[in-house]
Protein backbone atom coordinates (compact mmCIF):
# COMPACT_ATOMS: atom_id res chain seq x y z
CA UNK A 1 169.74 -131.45 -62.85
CA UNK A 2 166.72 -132.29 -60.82
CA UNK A 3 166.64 -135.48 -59.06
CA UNK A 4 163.77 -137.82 -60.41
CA UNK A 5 161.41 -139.55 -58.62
CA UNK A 6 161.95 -143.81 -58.31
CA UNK A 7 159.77 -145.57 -60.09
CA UNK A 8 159.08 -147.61 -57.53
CA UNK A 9 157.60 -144.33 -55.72
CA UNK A 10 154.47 -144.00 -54.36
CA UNK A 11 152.66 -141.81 -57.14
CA UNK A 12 154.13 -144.93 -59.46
CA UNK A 13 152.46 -147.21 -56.65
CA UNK A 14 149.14 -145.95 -56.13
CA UNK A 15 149.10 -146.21 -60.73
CA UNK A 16 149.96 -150.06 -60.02
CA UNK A 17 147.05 -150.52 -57.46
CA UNK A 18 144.15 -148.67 -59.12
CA UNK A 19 145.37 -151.20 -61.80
CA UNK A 20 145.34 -154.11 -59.87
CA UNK A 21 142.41 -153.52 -57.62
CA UNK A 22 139.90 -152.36 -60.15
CA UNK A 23 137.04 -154.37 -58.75
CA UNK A 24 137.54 -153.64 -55.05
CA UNK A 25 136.43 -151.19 -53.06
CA UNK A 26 138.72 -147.96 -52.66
CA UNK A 27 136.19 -145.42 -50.50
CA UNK A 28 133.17 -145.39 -48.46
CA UNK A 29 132.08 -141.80 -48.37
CA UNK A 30 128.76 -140.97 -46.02
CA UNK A 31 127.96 -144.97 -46.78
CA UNK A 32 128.48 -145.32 -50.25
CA UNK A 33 131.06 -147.76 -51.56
CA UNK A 34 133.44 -146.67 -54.48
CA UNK A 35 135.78 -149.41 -56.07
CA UNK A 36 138.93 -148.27 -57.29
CA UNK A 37 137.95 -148.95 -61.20
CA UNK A 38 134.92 -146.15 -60.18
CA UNK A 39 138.01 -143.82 -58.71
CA UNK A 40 140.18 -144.30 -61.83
CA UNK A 41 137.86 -142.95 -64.10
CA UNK A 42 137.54 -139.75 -61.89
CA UNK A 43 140.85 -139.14 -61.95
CA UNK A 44 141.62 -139.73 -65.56
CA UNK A 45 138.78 -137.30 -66.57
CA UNK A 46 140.28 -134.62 -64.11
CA UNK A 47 143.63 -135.41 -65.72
CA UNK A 48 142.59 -134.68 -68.82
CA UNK A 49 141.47 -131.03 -67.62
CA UNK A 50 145.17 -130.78 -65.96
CA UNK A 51 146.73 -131.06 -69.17
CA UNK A 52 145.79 -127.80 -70.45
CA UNK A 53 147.12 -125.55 -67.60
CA UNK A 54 150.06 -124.04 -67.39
CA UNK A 55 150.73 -123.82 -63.81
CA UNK A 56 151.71 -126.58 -61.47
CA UNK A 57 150.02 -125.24 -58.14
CA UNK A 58 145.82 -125.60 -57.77
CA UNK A 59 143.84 -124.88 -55.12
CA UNK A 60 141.52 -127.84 -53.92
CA UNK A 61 138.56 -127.24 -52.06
CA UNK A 62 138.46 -130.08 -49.64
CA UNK A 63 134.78 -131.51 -49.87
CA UNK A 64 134.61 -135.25 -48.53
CA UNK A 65 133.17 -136.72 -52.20
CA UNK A 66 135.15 -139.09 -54.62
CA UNK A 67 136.33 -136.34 -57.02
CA UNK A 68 137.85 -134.45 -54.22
CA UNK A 69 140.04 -137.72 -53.61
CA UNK A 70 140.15 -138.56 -56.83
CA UNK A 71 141.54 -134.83 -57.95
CA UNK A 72 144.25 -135.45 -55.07
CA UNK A 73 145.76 -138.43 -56.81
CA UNK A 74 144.77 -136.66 -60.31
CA UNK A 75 147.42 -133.91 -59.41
CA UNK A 76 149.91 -136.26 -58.12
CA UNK A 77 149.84 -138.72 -61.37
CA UNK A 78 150.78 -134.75 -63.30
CA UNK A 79 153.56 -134.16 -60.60
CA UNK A 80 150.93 -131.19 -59.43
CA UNK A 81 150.87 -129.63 -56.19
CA UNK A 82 147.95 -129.38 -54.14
CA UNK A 83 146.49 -126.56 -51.97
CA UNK A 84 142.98 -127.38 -49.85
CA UNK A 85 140.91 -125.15 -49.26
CA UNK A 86 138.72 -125.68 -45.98
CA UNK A 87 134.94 -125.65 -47.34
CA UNK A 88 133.56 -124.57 -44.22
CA UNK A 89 136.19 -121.48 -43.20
CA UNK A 90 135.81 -118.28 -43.96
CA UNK A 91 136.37 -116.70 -47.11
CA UNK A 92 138.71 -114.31 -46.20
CA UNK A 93 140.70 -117.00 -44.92
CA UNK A 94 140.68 -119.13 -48.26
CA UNK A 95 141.11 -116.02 -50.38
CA UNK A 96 144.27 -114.99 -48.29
CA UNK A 97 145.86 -118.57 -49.17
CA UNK A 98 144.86 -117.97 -52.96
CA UNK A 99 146.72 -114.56 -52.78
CA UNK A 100 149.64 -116.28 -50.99
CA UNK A 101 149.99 -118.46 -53.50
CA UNK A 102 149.47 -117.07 -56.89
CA UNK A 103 146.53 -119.84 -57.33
CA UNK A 104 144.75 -119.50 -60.39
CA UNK A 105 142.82 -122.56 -60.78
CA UNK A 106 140.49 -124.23 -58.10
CA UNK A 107 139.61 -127.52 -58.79
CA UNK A 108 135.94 -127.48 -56.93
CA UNK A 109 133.13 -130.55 -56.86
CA UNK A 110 130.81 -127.89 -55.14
CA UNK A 111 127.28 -127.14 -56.75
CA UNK A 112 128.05 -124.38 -56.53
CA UNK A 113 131.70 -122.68 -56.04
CA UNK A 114 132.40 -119.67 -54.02
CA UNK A 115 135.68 -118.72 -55.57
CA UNK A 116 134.79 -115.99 -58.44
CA UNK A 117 137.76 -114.71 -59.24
CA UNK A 118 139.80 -117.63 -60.38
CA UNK A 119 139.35 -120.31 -63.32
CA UNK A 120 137.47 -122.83 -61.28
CA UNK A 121 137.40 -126.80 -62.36
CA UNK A 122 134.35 -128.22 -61.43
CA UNK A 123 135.44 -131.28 -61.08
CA UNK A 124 131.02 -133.22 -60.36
CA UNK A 125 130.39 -132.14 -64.02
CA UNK A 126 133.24 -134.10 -65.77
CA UNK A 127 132.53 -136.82 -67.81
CA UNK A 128 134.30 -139.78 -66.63
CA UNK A 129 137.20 -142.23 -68.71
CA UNK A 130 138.57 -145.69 -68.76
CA UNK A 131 142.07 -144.43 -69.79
CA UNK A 132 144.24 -144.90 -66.95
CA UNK A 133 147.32 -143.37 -68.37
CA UNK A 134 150.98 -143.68 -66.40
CA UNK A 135 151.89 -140.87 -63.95
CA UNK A 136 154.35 -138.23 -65.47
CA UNK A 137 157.49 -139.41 -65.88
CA UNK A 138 159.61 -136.17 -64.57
CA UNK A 139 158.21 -135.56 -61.42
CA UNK A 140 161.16 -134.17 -59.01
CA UNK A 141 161.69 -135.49 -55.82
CA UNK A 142 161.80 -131.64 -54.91
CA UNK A 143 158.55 -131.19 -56.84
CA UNK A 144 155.46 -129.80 -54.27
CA UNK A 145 153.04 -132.43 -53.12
CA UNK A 146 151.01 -129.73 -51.08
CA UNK A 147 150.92 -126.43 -49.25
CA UNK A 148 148.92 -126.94 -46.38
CA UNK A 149 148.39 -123.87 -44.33
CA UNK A 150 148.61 -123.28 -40.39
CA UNK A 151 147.98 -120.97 -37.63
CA UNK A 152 150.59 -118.19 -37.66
CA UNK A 153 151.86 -116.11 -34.64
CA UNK A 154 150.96 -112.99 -36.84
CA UNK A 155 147.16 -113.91 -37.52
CA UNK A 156 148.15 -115.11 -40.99
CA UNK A 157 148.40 -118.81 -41.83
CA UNK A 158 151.52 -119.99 -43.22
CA UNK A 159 151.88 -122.57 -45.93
CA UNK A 160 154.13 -126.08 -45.05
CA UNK A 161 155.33 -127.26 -48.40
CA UNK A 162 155.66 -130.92 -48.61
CA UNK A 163 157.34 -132.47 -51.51
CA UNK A 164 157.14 -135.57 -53.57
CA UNK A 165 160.17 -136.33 -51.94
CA UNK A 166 158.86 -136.36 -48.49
CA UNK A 167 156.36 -138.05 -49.19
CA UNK A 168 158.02 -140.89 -50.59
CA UNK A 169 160.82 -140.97 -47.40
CA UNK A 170 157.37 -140.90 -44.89
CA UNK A 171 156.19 -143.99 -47.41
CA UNK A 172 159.47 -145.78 -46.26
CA UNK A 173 159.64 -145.36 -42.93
CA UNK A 174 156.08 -146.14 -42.07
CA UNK A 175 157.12 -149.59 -43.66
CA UNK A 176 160.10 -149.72 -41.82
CA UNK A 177 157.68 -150.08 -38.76
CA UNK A 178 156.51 -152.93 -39.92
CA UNK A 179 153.24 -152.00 -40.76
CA UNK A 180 151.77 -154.20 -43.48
CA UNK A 181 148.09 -153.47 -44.98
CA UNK A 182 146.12 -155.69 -46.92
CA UNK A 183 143.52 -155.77 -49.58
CA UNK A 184 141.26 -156.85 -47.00
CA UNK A 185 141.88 -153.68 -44.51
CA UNK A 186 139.23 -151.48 -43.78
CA UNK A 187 140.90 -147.67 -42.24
CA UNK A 188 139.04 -144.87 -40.83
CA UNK A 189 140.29 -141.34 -42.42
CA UNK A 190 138.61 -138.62 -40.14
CA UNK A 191 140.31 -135.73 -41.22
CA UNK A 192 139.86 -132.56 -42.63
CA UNK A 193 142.01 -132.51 -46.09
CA UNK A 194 143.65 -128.94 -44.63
CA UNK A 195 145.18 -131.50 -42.00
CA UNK A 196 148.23 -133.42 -42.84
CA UNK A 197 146.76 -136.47 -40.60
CA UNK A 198 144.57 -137.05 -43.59
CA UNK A 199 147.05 -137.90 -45.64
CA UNK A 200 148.50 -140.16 -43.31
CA UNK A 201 144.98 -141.88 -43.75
CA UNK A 202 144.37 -142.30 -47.35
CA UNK A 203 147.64 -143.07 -48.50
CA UNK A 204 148.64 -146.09 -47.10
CA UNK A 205 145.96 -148.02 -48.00
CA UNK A 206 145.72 -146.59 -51.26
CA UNK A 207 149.10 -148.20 -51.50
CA UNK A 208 147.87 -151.77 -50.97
CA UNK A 209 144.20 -152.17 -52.20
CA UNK A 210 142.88 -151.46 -48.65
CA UNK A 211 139.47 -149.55 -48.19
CA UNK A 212 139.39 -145.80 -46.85
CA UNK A 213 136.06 -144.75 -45.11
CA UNK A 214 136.16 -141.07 -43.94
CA UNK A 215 134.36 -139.08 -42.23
CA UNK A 216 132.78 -135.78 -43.69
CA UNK A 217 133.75 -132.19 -42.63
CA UNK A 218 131.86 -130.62 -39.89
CA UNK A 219 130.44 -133.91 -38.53
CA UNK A 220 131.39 -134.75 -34.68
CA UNK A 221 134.16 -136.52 -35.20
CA UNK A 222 133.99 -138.75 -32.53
CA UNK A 223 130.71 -140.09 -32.79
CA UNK A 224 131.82 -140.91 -36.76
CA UNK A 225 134.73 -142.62 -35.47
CA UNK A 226 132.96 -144.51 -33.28
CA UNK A 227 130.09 -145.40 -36.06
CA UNK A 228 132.36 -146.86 -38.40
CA UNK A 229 134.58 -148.51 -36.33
CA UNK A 230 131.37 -150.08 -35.18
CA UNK A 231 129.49 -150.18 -38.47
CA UNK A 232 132.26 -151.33 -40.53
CA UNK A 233 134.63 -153.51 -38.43
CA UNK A 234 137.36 -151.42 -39.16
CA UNK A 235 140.86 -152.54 -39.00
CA UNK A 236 142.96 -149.69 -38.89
CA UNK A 237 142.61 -146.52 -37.26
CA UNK A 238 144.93 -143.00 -36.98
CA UNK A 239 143.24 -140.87 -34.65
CA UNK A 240 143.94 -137.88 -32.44
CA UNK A 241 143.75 -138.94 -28.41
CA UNK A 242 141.05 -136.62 -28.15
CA UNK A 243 138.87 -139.25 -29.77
CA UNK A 244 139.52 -141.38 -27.09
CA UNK A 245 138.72 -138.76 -24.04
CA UNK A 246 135.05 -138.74 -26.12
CA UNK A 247 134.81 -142.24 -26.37
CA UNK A 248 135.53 -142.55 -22.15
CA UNK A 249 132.16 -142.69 -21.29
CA UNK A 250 131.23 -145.80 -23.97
CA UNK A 251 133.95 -147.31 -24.41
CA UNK A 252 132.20 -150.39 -22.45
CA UNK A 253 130.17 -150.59 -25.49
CA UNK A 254 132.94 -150.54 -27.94
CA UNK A 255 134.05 -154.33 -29.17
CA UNK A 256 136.67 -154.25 -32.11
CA UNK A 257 138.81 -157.16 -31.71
CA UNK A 258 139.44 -157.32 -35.17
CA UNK A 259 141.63 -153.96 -35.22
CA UNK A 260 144.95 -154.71 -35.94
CA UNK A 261 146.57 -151.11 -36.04
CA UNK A 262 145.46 -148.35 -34.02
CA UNK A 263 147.58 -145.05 -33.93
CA UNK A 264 147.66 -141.93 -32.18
CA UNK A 265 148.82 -138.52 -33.27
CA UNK A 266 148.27 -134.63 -33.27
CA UNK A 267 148.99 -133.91 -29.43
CA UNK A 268 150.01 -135.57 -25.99
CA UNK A 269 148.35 -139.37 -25.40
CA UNK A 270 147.62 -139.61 -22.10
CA UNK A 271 148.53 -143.13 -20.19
CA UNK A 272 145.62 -144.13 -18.68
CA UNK A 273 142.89 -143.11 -21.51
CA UNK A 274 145.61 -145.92 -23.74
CA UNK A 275 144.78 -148.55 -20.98
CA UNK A 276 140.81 -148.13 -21.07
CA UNK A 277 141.21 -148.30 -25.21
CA UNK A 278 142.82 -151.45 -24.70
CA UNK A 279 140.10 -153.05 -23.34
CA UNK A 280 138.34 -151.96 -26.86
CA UNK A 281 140.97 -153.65 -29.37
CA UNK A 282 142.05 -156.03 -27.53
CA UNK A 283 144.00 -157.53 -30.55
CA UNK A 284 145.61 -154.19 -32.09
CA UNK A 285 148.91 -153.50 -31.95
CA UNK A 286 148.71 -149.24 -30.05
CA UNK A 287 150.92 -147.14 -31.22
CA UNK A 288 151.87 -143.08 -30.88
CA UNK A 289 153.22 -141.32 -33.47
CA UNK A 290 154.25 -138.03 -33.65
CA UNK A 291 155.54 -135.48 -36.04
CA UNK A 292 155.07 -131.57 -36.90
CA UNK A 293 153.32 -131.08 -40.20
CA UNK A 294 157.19 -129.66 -41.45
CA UNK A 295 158.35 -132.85 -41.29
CA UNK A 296 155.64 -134.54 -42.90
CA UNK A 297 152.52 -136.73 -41.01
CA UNK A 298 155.16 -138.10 -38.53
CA UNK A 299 158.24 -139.00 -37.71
CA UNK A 300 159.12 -140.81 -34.67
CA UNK A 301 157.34 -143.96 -33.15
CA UNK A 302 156.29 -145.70 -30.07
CA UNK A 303 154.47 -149.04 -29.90
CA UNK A 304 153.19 -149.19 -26.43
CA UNK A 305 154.07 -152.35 -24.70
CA UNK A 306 151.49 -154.24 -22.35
CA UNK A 307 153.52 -153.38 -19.11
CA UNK A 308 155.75 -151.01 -18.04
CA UNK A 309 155.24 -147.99 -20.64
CA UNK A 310 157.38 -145.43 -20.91
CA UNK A 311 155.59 -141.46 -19.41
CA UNK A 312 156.34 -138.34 -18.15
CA UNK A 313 153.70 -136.12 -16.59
CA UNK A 314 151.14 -139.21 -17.81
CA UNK A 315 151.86 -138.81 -21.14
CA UNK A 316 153.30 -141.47 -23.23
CA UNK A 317 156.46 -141.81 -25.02
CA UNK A 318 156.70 -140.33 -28.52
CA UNK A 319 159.19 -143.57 -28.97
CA UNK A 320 162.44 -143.01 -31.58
CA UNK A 321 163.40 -141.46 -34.87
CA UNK A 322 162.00 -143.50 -37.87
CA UNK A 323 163.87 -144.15 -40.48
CA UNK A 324 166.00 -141.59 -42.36
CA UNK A 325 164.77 -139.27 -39.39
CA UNK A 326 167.60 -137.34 -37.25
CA UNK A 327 166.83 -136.16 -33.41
CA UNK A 328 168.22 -134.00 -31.36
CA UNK A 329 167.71 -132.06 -28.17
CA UNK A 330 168.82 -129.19 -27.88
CA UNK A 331 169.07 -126.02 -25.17
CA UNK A 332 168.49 -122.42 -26.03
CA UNK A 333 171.56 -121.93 -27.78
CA UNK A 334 171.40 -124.90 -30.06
CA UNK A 335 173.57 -127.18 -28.14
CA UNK A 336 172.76 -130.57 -27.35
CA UNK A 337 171.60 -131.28 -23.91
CA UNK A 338 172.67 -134.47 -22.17
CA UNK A 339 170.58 -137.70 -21.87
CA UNK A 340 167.74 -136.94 -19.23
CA UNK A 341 167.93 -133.68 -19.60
CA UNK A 342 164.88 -131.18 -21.01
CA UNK A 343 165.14 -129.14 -24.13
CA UNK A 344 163.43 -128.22 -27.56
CA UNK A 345 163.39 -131.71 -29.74
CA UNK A 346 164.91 -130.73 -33.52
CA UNK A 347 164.16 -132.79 -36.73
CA UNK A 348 166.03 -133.26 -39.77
CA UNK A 349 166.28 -136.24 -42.87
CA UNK A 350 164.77 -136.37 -45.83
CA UNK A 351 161.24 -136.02 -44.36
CA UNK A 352 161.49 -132.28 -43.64
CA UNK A 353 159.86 -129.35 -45.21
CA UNK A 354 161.72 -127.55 -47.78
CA UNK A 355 160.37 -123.93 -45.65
CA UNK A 356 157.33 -122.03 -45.52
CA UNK A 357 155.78 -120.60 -48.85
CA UNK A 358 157.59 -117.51 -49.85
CA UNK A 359 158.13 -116.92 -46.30
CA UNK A 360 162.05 -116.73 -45.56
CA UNK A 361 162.17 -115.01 -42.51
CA UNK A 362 159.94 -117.88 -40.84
CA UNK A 363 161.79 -120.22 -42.42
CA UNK A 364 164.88 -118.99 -41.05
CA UNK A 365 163.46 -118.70 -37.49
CA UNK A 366 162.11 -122.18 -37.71
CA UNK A 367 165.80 -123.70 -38.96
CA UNK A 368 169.25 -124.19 -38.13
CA UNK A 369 172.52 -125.55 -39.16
CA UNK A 370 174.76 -128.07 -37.51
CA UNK A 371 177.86 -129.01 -39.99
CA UNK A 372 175.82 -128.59 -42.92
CA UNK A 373 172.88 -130.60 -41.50
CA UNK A 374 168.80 -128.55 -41.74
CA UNK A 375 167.69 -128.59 -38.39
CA UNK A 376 164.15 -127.81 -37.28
CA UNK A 377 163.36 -126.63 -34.11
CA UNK A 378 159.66 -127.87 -33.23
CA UNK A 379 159.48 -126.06 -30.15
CA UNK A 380 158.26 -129.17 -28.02
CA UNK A 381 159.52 -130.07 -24.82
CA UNK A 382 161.28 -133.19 -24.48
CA UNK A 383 164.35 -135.64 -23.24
CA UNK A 384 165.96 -138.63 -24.25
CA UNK A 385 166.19 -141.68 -21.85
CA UNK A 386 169.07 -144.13 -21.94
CA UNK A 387 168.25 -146.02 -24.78
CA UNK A 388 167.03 -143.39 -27.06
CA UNK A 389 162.96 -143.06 -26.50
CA UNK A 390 162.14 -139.61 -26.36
CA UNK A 391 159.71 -138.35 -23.44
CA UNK A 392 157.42 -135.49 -24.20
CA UNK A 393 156.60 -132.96 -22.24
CA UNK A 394 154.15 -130.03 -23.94
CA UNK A 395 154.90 -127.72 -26.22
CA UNK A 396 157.57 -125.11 -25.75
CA UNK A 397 155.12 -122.20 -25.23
CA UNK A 398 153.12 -123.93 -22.47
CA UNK A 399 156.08 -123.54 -20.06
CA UNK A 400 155.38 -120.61 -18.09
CA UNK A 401 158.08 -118.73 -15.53
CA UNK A 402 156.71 -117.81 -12.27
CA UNK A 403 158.73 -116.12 -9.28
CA UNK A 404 161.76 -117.36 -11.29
CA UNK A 405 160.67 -120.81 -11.77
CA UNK A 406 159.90 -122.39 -14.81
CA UNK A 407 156.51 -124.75 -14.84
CA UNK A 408 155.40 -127.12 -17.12
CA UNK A 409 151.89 -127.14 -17.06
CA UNK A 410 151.82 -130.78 -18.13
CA UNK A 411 152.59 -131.86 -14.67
CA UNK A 412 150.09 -130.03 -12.92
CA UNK A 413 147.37 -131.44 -15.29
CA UNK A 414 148.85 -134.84 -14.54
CA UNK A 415 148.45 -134.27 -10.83
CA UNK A 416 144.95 -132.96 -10.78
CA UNK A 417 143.89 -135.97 -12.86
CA UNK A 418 145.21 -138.28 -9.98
CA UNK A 419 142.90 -136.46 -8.09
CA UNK A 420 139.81 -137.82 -10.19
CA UNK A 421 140.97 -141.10 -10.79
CA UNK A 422 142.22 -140.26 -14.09
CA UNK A 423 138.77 -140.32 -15.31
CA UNK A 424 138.68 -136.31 -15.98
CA UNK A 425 139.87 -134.37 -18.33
CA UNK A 426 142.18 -131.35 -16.70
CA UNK A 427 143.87 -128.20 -18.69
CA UNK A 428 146.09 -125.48 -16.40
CA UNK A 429 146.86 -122.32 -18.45
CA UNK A 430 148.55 -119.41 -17.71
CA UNK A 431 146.45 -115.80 -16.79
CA UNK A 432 147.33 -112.55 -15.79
CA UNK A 433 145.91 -110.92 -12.92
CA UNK A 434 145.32 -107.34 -12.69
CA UNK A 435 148.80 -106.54 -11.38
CA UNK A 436 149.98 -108.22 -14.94
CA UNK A 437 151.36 -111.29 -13.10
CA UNK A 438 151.40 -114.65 -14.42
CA UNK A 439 149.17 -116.82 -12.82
CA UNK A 440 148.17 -121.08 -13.38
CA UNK A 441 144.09 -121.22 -13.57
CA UNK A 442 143.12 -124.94 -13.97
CA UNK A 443 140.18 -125.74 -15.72
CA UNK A 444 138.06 -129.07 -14.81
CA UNK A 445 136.08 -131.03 -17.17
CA UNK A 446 132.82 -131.41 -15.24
CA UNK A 447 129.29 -130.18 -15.48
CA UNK A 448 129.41 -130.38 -11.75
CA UNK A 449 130.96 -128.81 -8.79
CA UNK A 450 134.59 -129.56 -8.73
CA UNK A 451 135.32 -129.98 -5.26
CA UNK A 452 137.89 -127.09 -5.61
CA UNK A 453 139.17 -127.08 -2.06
CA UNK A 454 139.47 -131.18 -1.41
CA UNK A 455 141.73 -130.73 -5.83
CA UNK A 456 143.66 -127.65 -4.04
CA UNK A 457 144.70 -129.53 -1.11
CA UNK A 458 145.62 -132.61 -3.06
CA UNK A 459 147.92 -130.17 -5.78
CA UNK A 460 149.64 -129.02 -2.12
CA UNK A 461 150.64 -132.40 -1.81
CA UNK A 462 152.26 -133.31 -4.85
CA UNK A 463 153.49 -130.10 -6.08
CA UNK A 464 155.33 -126.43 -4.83
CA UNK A 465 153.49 -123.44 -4.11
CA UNK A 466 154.37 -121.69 -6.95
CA UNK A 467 152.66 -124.44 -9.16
CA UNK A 468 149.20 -124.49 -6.81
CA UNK A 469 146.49 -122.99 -10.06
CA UNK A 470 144.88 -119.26 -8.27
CA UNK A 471 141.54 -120.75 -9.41
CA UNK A 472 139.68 -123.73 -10.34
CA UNK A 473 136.83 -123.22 -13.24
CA UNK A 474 134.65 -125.98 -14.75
CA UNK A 475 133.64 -126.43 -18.18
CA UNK A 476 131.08 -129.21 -19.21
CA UNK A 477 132.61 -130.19 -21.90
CA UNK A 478 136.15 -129.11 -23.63
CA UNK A 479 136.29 -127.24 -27.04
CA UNK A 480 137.98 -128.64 -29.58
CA UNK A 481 139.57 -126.90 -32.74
CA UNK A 482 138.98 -128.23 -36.50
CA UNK A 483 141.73 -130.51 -36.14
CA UNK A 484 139.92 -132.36 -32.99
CA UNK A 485 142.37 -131.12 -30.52
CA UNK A 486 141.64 -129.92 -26.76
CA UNK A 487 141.27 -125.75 -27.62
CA UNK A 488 143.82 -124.55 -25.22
CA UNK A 489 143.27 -120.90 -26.78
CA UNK A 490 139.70 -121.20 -26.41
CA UNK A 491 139.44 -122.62 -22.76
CA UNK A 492 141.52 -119.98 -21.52
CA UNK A 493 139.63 -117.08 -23.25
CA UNK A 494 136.48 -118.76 -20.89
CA UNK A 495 138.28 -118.90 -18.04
CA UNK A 496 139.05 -115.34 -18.88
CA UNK A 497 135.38 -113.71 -19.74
């Protein structure tokens, strides 16, 4: 028999605050306050709607409005599983998740939906109710939170299914930190609902009467981050570094001494854009986080110290396991490395995906056993110091091999960023040349000349030969991807043209 969730939970939590905090204010959406009474009687109209369906997976199209929120905690309070549907990708894209799925109902607060061939809920036209009912009282702890869909090696996303009871052992050890929101909190959510980050976002506060403000799909994220941090004196803050690389050039004119949390997560944070935020929130308590979306928003921790912070390559410690979480480093045949020593970093505990969606053969690449125990293997480059912080390195597929040796391109992006002070952005990925061999090309972040041969002669320095980049491009500004990140893929396809 199925495992039930606590009732102490957190779908069994977020019922107990809408209750208690009806009067204050759960959302500001593009500047308009919602309390959590106004939020309530969304999702107790939408409920009503989810009682007559049969099926336990919807699709969610992930508009930044109240009923799109409100249809999120709707699903949850039915033990329903959520799949979000990017408004602004392609169709194709969307409709390949549908098929993946078996969806059959969108839930949609659109004008107008583009999703034809599937009962579609939309959710704007719903008349509203006071009835806050309890959340279902069987919802299994292996019951589906969400699907949310990534980049696949095959050109097909793949669906990470997070459960109820991940969600409630992420809940716990975020806690375990020490974190402790208030009422009176005010946290910045700025991102997409297809990214797990967001939930990381919204759910916490929801959890003790805070207020969310978010910011809407397709907007520069940045510039909305800095707004309402501004605007709104926010207090907390998850963001992607990225946000802070943006921010370099103002972040003389950003004053937020009344943040108390600020997190990073998503990719590597480098150390020196952490000590020019500092100057920002002079009062917060910095933190990096980090955790694959398979093992649900994040799972290991580092609270960066005022001196003497743990790096490799300039990048800051990803800090230790939370709670419940299990490490492990491990070399190319699954064995544990020693302590120092570089390998893939594996996650298991209650936090970890129960596998792709209907997709066994990934699943099976992506885990292992040790004595019973579900290993994942992230494929990020990392190694354990003495007393148990973990050092990251890049991901597994930016190591290249060249004449034999193996490079991590993290270190000769480090390097080059000595070279300007630390005050531009660098990005060395591998090319082919037209005898097919691997090559480092090391893109600049400048609208101006690079000085190419005084950056060449500096990389001779401090590194090999076989790590010195064959050329030296400039790009004005980085891409990013929808999730905010540096576009790796997309720089080197302009250093390629």
């Amino acid at each position: 028999m199925e495992e039930i969730v606590d009732n102490n939970g957190f779908v069994s939590r977020i019922h107990e605050s809408l209750l208690r905090n009806k009067a204050r204010y759960a959302l500001c959406i593009e500047d308009k306050m919602y309390t959590y009474e106004e939020i309530s009687q969304r999702i107790a109209a939408i409920r009503v709607q989810l009682a007559f369906l049969n099926c336990k997976t919807i699709g969610l199209v992930g508009n930044d409005d109240l009923d799109t929120y409100a249809s999120i905690l709707a699903l949850w309070m039915e033990g329903m599983c959520y799949v979000p549907l990017h408004p602004d990708q392609p169709l194709a894209r969307c409709l390949d998740i549908i098929s993946q799925v078996g969806i059959t109902t969108v839930l949609d607060s659109s004008k107008d939906t583009r999703y034809k061939d599937v009962d579609v809920i939309a959710t704007s036209e719903l008349s509203g109710s006071n009835h806050i009912a309890a959340p279902n009282e069987n919802i299994g702890k292996d019951d589906l939170a969400y699907i949310l869909f990534t980049s696949g090696s095959t050109g097909r996303p793949k669906g990470v299914s997070i459960t109820f009871g991940n969600l409630d052992a992420f809940v716990e050890a975020f806690e375990t930190l020490g974190f402790r929101l208030n009422e009176d909190d005010r946290c910045l959510q700025m991102f997409d609902l297809t990214f797990d980050l967001s939930v990381g976002s919204f759910l916490p506060p929801l959890l003790y009467g805070a207020c969310t403000y978010t910011v809407k799909p397709g907007r520069v994220k940045w510039q909305e981050a800095f707004r309402l941090i501004d605007d709104y004196k926010l207090t907390s803050a998850l963001m992607v570094p990225s946000v802070i690389h943006c921010l370099r050039p103002y972040l003389d004119e950003i004053e937020a001494p009344q943040m108390r949390y600020s997190l990073f997560a998503g990719e590597a944070l480098e150390a020196n854009d952490v000590e020019q935020w500092k100057r920002s929130v002079p009062n917060a308590e910095i933190w990096n986080v980090y955790g694959p979306t398979e093992d649900t928003i994040y799972c290991t921790a580092y609270r960066v110290p005022d001196k003497d912070v743990k790096t490799s390559n300039c990048i800051i410690s990803i800090g230790k396991e939370m709670k419940n979480v299990g490490t492990l480093i491990v070399n190319e045949e699954h064995h544990e490395v020693a302590v120092g020593e570089k390998g893939e970093l594996c996650l298991s505990g209650p936090q970890l995906t129960p596998g792709y969606w209907n997709n066994k053969e990934k699943t099976d690449e992506a885990i292992f056993y040790i004595d019973g125990t579900r290993w994942y293997l992230t494929g990020d480059i990392c190694s354990m110091t003495e007393d148990g912080d973990i050092l990251y390195y890049g991901r597994k597929d930016s190591q290249v091999k060249i004449q034999g040796y193996r490079i991590e391109l993290s270190e000769i992006e480090c390097v080059a960023r000595h070279f300007y002070n630390d005050k531009v952005a660098t990005v060395a990925v591998p090319i082919k040349d037209s005898q097919d061999n691997t090559t480092i090309a090391l893109a600049v972040e400048k609208s101006e000349e690079a000085h190419t041969d005084a950056l060449l002669k500096h990389l001779r320095y401090y590194l090999p030969a076989y790590m010195i980049p064959s050329e030296v491009v400039t790009i004005p500004q980085f891409p990013q991807n929808v999730n905010n990140k540096i576009d790796r893929k997309k720089i080197k396809l302009l250093i390629q043209q």
